[in-house]
C-alpha atoms as a PDB file:
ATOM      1  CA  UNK A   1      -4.828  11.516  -4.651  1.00  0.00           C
ATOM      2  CA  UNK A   2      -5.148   8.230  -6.478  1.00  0.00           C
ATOM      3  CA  UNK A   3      -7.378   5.238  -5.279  1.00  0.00           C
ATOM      4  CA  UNK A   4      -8.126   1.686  -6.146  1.00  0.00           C
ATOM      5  CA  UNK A   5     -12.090   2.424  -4.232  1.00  0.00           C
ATOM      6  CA  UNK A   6     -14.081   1.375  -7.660  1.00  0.00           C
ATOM      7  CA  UNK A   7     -11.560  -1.591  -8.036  1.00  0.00           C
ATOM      8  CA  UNK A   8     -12.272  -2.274  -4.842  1.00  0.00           C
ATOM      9  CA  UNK A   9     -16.099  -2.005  -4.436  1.00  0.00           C
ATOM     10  CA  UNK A  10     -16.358  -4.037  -8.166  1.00  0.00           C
ATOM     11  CA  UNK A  11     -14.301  -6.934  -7.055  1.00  0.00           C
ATOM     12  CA  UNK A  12     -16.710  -7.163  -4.088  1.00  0.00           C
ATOM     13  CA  UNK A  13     -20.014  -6.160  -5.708  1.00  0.00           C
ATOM     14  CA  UNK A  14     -21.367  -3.583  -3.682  1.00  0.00           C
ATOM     15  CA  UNK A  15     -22.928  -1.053  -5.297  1.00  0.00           C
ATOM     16  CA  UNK A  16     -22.106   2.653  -5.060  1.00  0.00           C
ATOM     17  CA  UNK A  17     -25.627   3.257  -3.495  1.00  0.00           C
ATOM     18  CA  UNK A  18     -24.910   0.358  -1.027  1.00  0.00           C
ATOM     19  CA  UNK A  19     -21.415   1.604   0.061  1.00  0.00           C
ATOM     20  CA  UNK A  20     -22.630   5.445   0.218  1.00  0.00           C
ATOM     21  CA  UNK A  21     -25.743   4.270   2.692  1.00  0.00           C
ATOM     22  CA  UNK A  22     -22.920   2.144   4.894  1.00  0.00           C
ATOM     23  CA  UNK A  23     -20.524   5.283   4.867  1.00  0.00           C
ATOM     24  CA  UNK A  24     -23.698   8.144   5.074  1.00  0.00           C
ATOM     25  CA  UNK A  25     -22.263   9.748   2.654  1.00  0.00           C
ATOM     26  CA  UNK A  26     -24.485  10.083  -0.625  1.00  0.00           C
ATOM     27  CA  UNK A  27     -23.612   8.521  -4.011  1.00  0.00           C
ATOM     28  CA  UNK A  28     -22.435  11.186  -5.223  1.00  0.00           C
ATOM     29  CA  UNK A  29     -19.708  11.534  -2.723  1.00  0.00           C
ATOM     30  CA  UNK A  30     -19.220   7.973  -3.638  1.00  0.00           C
ATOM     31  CA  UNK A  31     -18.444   8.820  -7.551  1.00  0.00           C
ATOM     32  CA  UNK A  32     -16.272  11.791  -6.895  1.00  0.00           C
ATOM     33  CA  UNK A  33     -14.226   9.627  -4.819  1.00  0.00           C
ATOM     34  CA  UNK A  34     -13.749   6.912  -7.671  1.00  0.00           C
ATOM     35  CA  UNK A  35     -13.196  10.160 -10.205  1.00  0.00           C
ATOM     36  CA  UNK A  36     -10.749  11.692  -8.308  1.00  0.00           C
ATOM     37  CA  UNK A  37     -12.113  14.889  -7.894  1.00  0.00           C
ATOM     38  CA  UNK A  38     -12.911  14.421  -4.362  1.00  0.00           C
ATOM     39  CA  UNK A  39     -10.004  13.629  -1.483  1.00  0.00           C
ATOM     40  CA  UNK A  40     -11.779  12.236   1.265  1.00  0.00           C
ATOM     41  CA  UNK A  41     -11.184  13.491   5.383  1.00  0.00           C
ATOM     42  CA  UNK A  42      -9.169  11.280   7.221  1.00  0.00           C
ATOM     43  CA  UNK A  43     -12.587  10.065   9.116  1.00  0.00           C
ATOM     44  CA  UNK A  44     -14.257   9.097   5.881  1.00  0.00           C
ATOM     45  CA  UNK A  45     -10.598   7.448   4.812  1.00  0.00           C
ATOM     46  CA  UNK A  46     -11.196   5.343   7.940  1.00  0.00           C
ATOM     47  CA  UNK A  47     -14.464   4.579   7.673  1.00  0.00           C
ATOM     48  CA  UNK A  48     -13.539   3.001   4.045  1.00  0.00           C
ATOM     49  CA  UNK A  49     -10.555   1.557   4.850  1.00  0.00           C
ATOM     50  CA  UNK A  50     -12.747  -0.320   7.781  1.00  0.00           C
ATOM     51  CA  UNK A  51     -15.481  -1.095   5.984  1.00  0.00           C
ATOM     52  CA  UNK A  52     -13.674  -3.465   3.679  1.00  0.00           C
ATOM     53  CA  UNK A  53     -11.434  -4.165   6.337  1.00  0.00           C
ATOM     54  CA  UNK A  54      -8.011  -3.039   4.881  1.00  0.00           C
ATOM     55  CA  UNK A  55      -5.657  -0.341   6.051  1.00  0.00           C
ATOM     56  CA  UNK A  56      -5.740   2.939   4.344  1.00  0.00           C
ATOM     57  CA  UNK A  57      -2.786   2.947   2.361  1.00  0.00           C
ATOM     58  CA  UNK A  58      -4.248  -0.523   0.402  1.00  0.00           C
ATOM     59  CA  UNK A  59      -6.934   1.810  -0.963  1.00  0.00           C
ATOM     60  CA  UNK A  60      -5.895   5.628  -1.194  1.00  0.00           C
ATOM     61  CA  UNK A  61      -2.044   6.281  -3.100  1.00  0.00           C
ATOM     62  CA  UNK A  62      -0.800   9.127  -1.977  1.00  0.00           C
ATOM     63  CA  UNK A  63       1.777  10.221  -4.416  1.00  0.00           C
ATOM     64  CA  UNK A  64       4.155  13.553  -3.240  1.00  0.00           C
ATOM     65  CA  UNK A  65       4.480  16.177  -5.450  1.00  0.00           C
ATOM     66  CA  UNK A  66       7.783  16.808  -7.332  1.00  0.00           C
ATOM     67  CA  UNK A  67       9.521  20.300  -5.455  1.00  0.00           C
ATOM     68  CA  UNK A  68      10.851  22.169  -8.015  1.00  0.00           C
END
């Protein structure tokens, strides 16, 4: 799943470390979201999405896969 979260956190300057602490999640967590290789649970989704006070959908893309 795509996200704009690094956009996001730039534009705002907060630092991964800063966000991660607010979440408790680690920075790591943090990164892996921003990379991509890390979907986050619906719970952590909301806790973002809150956090900067935006809905869910304004930060995660979900994009359905082709059927074939």
């Amino acid at each position: 799943m795509k996200n704009r979260l690094e956009q996001i956190r730039k534009e705002k300057g907060i630092k991964q470390e800063e966000l991660a602490s607010a979440l408790e999640v680690s920075r790591q967590t943090i990164g892996s979201l921003e990379n991509g290789r890390y979907n986050p649970s619906i719970l952590l989704a909301f806790k973002i999405a809150k956090y900067f006070g935006m809905s869910i959908e304004e930060i995660f893309i979900y994009e359905e896969e082709e059927s074939r």
